[in-house]
PDB file of N, CA and C in Angstrom:
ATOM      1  N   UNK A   1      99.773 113.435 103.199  1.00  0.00           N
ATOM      2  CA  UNK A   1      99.145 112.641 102.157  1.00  0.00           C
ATOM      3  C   UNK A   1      98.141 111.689 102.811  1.00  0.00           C
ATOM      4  N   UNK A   2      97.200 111.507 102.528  1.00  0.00           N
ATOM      5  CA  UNK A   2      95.557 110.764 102.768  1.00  0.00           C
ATOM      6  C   UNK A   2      95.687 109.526 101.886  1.00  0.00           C
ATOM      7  N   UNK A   3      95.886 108.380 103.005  1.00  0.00           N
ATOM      8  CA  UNK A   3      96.192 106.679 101.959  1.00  0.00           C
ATOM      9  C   UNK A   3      94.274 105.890 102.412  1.00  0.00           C
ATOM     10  N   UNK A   4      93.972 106.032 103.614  1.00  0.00           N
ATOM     11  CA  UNK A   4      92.705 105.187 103.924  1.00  0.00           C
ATOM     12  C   UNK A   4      93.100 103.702 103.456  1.00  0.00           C
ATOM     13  N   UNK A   5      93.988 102.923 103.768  1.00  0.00           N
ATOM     14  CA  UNK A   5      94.367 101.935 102.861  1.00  0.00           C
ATOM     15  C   UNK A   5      95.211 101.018 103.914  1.00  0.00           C
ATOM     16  N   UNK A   6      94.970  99.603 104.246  1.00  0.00           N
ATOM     17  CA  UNK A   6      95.742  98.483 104.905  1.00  0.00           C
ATOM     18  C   UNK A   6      97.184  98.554 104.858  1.00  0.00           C
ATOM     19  N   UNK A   7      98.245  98.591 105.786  1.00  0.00           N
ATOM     20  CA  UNK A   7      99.199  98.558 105.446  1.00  0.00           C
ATOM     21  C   UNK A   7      99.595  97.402 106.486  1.00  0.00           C
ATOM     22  N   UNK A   8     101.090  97.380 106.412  1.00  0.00           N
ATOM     23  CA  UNK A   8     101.795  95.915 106.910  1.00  0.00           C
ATOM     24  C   UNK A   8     102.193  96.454 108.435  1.00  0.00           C
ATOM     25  N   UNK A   9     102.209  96.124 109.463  1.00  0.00           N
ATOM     26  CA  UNK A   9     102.339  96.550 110.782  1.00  0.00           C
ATOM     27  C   UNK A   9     103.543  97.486 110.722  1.00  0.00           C
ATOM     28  N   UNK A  10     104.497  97.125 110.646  1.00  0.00           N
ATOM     29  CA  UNK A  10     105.571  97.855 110.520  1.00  0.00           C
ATOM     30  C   UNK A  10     105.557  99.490 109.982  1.00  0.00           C
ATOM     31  N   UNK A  11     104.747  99.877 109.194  1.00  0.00           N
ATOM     32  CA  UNK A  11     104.921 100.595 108.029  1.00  0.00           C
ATOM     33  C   UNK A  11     105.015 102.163 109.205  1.00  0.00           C
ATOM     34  N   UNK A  12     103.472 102.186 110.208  1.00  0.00           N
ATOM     35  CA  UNK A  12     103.732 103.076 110.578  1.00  0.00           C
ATOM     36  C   UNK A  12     105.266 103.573 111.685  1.00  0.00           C
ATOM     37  N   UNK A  13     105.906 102.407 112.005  1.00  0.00           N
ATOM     38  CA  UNK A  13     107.024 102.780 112.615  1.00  0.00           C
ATOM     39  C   UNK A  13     108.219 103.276 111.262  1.00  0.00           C
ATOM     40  N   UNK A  14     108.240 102.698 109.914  1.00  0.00           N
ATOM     41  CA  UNK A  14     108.536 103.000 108.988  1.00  0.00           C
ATOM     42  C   UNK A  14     108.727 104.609 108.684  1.00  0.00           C
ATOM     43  N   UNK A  15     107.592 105.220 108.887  1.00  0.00           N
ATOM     44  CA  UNK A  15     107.123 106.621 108.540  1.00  0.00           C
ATOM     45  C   UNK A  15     107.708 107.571 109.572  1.00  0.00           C
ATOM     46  N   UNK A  16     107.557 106.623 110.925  1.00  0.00           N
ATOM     47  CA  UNK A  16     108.178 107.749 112.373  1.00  0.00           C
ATOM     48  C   UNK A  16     109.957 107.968 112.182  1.00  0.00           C
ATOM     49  N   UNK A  17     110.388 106.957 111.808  1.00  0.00           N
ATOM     50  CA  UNK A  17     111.860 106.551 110.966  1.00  0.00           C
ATOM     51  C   UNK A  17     112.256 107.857 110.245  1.00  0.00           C
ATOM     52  N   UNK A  18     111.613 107.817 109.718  1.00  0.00           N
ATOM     53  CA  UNK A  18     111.995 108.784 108.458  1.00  0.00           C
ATOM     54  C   UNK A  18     111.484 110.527 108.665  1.00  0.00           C
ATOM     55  N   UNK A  19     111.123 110.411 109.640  1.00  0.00           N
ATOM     56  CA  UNK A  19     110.624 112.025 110.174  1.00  0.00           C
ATOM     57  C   UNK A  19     108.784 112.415 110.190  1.00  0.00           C
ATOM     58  N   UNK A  20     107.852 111.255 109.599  1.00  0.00           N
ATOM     59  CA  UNK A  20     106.814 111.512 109.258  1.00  0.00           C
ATOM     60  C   UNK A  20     106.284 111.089 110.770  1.00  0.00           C
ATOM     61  N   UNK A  21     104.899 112.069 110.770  1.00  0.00           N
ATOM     62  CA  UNK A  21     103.635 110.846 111.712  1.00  0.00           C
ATOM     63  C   UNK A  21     102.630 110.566 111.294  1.00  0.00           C
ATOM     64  N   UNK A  22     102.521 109.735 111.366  1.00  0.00           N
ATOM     65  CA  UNK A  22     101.318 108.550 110.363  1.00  0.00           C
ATOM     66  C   UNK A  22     100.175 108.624 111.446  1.00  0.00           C
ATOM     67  N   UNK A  23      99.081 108.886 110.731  1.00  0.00           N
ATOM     68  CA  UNK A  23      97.807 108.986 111.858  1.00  0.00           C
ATOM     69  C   UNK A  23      97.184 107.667 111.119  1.00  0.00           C
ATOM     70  N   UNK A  24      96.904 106.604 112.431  1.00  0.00           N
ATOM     71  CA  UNK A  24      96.397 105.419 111.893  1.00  0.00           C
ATOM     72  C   UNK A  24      95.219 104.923 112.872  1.00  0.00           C
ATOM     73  N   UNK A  25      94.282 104.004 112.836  1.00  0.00           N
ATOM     74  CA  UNK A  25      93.560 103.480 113.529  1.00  0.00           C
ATOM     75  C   UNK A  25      93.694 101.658 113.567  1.00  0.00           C
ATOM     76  N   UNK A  26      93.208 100.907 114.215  1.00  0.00           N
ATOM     77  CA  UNK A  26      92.963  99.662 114.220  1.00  0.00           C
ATOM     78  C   UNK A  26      91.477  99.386 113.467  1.00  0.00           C
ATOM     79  N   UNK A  27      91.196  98.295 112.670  1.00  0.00           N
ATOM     80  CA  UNK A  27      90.415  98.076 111.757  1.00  0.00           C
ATOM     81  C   UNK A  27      89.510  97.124 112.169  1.00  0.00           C
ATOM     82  N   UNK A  28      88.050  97.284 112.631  1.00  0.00           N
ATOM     83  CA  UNK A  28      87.056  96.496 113.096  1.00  0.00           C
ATOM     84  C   UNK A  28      87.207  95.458 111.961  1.00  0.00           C
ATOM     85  N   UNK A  29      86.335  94.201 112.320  1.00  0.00           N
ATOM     86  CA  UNK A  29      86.325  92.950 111.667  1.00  0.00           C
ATOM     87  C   UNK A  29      85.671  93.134 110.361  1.00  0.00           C
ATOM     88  N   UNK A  30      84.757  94.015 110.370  1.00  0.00           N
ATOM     89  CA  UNK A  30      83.938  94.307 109.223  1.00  0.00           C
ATOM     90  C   UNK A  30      85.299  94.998 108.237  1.00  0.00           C
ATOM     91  N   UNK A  31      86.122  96.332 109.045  1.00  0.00           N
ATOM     92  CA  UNK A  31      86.520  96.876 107.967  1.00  0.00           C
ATOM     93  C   UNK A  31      87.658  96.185 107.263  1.00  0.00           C
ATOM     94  N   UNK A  32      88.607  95.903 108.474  1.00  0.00           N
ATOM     95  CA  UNK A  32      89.691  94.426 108.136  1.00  0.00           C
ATOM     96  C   UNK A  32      89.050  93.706 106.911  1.00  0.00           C
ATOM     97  N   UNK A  33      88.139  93.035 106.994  1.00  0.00           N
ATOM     98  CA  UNK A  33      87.653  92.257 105.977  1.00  0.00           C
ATOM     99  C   UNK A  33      87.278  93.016 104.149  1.00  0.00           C
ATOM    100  N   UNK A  34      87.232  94.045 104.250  1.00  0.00           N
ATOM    101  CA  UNK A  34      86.755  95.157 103.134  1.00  0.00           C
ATOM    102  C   UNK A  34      88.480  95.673 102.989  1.00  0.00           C
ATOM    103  N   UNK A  35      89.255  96.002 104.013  1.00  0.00           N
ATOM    104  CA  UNK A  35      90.625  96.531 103.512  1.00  0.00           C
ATOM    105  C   UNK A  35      91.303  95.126 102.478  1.00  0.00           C
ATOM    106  N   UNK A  36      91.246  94.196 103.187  1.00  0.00           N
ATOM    107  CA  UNK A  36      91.904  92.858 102.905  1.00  0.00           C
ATOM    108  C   UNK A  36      91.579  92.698 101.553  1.00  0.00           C
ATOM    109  N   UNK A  37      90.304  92.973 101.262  1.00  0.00           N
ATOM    110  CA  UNK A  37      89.969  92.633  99.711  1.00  0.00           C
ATOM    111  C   UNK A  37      90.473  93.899  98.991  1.00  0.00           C
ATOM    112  N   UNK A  38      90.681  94.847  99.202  1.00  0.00           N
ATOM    113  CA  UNK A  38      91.333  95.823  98.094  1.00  0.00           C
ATOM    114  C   UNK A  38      92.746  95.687  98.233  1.00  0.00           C
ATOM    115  N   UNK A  39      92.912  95.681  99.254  1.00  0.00           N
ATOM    116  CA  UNK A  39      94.506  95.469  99.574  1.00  0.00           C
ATOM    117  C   UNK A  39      94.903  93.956  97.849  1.00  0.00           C
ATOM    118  N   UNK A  40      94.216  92.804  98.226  1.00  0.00           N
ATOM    119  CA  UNK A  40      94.449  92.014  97.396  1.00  0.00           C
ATOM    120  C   UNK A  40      94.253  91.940  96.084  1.00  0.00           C
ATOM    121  N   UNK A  41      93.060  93.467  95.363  1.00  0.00           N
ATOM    122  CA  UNK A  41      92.938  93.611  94.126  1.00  0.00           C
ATOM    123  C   UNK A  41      94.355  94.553  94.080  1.00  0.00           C
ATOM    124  N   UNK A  42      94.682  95.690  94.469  1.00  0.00           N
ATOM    125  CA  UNK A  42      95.892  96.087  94.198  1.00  0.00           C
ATOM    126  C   UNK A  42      97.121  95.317  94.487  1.00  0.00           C
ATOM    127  N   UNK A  43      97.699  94.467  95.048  1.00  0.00           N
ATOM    128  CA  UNK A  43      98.882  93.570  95.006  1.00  0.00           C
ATOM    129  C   UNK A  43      98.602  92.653  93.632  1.00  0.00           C
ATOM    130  N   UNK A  44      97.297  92.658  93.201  1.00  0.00           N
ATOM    131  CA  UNK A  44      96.996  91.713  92.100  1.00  0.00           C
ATOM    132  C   UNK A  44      97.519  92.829  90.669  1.00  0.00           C
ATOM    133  N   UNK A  45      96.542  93.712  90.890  1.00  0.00           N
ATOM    134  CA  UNK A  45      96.892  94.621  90.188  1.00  0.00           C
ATOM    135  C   UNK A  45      98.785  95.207  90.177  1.00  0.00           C
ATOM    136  N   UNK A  46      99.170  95.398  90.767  1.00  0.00           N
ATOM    137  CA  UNK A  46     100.601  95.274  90.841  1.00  0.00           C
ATOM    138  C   UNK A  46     101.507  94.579  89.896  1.00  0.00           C
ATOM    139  N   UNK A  47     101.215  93.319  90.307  1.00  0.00           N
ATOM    140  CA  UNK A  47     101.968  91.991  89.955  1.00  0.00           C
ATOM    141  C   UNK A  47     101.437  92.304  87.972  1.00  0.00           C
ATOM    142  N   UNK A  48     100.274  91.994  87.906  1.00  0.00           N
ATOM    143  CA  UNK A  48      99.998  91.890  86.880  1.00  0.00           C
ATOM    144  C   UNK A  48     100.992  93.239  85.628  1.00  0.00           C
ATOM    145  N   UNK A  49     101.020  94.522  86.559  1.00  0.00           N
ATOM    146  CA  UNK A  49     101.488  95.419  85.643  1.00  0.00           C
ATOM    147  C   UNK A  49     103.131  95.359  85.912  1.00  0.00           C
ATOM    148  N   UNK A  50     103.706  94.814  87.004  1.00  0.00           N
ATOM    149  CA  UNK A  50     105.142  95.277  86.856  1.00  0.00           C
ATOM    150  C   UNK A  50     105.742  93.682  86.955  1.00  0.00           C
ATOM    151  N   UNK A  51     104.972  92.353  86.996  1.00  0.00           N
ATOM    152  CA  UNK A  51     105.520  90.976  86.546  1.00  0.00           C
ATOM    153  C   UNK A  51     106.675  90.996  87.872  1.00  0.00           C
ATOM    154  N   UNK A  52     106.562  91.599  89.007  1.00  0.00           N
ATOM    155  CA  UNK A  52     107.734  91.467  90.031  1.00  0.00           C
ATOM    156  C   UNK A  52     107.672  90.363  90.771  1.00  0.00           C
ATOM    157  N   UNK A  53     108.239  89.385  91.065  1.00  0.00           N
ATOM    158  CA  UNK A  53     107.396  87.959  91.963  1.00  0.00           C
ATOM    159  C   UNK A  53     107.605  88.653  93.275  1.00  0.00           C
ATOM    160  N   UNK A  54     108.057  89.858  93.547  1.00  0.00           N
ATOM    161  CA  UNK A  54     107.792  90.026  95.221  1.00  0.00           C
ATOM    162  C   UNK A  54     106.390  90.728  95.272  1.00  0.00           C
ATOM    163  N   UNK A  55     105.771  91.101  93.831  1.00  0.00           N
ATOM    164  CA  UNK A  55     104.086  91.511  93.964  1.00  0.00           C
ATOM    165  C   UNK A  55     103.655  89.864  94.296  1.00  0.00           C
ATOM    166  N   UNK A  56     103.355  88.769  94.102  1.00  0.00           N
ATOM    167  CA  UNK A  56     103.311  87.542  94.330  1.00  0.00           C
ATOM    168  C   UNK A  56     103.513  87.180  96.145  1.00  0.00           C
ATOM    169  N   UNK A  57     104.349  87.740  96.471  1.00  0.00           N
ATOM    170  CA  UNK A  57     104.599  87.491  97.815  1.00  0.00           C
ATOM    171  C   UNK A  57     103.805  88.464  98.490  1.00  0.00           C
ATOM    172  N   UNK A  58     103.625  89.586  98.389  1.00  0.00           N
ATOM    173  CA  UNK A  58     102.155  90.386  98.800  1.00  0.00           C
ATOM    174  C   UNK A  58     101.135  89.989  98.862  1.00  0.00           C
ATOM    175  N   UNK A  59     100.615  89.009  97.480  1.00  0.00           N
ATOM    176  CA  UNK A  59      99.717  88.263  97.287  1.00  0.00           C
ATOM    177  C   UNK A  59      99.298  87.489  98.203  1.00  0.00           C
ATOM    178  N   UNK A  60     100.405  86.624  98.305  1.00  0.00           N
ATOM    179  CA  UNK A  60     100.498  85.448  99.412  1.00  0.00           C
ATOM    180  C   UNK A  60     100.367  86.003 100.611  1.00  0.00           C
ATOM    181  N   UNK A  61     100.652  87.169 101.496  1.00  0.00           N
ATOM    182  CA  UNK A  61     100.968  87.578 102.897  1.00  0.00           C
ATOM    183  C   UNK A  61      98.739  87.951 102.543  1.00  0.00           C
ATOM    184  N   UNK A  62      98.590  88.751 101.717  1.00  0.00           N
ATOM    185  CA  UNK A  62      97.059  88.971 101.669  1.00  0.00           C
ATOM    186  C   UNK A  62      96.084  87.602 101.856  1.00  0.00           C
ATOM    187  N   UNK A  63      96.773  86.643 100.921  1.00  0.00           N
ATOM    188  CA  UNK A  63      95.809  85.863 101.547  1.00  0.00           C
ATOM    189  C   UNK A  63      95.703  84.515 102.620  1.00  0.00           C
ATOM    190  N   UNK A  64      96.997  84.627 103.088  1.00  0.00           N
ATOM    191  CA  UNK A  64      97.271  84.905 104.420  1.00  0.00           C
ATOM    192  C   UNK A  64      96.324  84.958 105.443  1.00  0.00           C
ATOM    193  N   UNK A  65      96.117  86.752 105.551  1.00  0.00           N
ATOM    194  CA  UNK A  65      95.625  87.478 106.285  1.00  0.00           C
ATOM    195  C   UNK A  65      93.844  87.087 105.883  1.00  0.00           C
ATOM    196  N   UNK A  66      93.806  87.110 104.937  1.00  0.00           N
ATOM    197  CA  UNK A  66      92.610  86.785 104.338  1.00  0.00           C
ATOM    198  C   UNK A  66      92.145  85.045 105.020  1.00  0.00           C
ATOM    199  N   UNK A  67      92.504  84.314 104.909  1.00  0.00           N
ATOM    200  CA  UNK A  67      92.443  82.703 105.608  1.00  0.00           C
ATOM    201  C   UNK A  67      92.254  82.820 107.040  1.00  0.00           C
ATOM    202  N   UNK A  68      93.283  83.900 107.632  1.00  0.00           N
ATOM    203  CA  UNK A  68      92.887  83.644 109.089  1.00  0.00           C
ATOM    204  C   UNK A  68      91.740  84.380 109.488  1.00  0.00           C
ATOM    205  N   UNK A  69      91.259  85.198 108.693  1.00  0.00           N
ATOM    206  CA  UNK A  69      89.763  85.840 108.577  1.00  0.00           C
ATOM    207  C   UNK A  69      88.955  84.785 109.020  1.00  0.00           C
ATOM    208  N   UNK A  70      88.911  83.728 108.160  1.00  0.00           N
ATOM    209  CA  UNK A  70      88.282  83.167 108.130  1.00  0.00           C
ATOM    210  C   UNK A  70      88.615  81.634 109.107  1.00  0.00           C
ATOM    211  N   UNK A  71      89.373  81.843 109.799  1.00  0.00           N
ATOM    212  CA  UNK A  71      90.047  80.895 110.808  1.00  0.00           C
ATOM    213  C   UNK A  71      90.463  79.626 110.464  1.00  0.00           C
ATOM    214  N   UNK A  72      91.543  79.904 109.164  1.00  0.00           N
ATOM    215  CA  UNK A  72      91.889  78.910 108.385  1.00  0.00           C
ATOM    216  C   UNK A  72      93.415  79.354 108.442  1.00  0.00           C
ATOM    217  N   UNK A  73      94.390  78.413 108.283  1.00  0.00           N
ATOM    218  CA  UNK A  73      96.152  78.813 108.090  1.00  0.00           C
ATOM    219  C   UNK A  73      95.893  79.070 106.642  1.00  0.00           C
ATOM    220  N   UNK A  74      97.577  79.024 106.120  1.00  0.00           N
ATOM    221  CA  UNK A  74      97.876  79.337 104.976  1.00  0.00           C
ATOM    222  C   UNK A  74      98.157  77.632 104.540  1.00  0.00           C
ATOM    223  N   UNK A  75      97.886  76.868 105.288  1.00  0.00           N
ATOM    224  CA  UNK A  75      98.393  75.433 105.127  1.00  0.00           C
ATOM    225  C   UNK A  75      97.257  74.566 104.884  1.00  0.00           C
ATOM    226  N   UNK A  76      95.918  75.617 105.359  1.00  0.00           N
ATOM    227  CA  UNK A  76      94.860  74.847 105.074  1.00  0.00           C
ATOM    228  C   UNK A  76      94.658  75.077 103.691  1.00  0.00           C
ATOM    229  N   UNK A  77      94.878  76.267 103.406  1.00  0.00           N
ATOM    230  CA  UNK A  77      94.372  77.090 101.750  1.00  0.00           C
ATOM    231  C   UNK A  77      95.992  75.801 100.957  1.00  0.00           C
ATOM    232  N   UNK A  78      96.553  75.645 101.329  1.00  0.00           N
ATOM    233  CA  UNK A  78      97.306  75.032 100.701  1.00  0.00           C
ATOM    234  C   UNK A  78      96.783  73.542 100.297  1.00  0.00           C
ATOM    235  N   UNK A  79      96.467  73.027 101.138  1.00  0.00           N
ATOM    236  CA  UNK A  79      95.722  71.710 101.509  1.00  0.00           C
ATOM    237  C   UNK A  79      94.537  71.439 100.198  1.00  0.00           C
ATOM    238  N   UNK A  80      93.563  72.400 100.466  1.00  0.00           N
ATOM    239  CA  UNK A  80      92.941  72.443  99.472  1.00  0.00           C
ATOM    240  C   UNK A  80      92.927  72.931  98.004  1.00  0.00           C
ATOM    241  N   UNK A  81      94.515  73.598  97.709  1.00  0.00           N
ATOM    242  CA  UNK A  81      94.938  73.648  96.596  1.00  0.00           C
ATOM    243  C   UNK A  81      95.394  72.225  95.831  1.00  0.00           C
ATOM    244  N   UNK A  82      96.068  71.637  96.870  1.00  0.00           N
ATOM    245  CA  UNK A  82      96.377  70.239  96.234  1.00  0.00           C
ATOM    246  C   UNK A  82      95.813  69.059  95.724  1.00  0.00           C
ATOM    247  N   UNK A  83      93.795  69.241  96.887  1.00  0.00           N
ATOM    248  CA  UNK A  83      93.219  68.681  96.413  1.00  0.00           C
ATOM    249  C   UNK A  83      92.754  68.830  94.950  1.00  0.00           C
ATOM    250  N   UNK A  84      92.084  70.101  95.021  1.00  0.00           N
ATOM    251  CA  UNK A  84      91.783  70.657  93.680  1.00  0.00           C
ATOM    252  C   UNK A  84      92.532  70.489  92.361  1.00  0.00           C
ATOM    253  N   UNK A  85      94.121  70.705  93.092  1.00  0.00           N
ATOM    254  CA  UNK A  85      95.092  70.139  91.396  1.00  0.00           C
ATOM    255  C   UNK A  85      94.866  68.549  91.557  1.00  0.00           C
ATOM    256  N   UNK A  86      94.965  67.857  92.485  1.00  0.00           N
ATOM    257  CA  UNK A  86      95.226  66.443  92.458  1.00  0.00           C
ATOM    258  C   UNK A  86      93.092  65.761  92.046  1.00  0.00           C
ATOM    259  N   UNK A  87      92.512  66.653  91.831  1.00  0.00           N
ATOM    260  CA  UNK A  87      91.003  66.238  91.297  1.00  0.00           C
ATOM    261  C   UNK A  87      90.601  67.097  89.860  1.00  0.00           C
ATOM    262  N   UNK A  88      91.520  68.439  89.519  1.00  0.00           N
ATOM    263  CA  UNK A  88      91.166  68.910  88.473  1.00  0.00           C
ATOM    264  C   UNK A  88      92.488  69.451  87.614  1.00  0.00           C
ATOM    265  N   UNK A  89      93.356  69.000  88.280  1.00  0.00           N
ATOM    266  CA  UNK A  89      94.834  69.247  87.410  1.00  0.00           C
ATOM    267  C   UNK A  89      95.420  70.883  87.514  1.00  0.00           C
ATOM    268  N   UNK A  90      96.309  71.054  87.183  1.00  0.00           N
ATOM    269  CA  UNK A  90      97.363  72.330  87.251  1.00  0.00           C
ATOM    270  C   UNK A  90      96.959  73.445  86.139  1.00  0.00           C
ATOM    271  N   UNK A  91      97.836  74.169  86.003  1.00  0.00           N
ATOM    272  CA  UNK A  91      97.563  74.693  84.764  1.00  0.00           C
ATOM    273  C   UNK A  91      99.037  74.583  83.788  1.00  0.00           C
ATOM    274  N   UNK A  92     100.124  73.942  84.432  1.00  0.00           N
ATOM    275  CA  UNK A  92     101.113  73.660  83.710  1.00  0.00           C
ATOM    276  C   UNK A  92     101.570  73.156  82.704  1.00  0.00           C
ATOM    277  N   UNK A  93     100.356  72.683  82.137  1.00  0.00           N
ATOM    278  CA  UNK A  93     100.085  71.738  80.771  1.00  0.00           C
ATOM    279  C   UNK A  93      99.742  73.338  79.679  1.00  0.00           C
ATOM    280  N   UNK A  94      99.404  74.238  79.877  1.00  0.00           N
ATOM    281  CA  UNK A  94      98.824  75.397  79.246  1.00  0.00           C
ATOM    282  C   UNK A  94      97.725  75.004  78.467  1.00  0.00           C
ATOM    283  N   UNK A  95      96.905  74.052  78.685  1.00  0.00           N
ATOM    284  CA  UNK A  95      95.705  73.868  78.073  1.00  0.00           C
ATOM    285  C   UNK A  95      94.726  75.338  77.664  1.00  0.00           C
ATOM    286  N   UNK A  96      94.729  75.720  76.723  1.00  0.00           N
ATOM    287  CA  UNK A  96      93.646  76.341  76.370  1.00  0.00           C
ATOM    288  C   UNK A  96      92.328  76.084  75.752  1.00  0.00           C
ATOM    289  N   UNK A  97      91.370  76.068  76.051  1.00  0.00           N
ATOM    290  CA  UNK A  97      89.610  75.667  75.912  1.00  0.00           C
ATOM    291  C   UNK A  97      89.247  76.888  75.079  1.00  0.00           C
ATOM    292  N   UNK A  98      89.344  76.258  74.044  1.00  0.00           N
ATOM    293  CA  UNK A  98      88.509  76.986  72.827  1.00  0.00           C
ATOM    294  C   UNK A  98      86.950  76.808  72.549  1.00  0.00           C
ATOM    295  N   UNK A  99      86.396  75.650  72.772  1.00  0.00           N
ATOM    296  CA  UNK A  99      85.008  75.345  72.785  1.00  0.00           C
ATOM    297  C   UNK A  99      84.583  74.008  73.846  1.00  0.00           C
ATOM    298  N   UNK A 100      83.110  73.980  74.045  1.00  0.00           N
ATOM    299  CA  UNK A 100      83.022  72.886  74.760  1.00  0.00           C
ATOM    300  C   UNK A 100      81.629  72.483  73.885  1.00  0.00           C
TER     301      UNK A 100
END
């Protein structure tokens, strides 16, 4: 079977496990950066259709991987989540904007 598709380090020892051999390569910076973003529309896509919070934790490991792309932790992306709620608020109120 033909995936062309990011997987989690482990996966190909996963496959040798189980009797398969996984033909894989290492992913230049360019392509890393192009896997990372589909990788994160399908974990999005995921979550959205099966509501699992471990699609959510995929999420999170993507952008992750995605931050240190960009030579940032997951603590920095955090950092600036807090600013953003603590300057434009949450969404826990469920405000919906009908007109402006």
């Amino acid at each position: 079977m033909k995936y062309d598709k990011l997987v989690r380090n482990r996966i190909p020892d996963i496959i040798r496990a189980k009797g398969g051999q996984p033909k894989t390569h290492t992913a230049s910076e360019t392509e890393y950066a192009a896997k990372l973003t589909e990788k994160l529309r399908e974990e999005v896509e995921e979550f959205l259709r099966d509501r699992n919070p471990e699609e959510l934790a995929d999420i999170l490991e993507v952008v992750k991987a995605l931050a240190e792309t960009q030579g940032r932790k997951l603590e920095d992306i955090e950092r600036m989540r807090v600013e953003k709620e603590e300057e434009r608020g949450g969404f826990d109120e469920r405000i919906i904007l009908e007109e402006s």
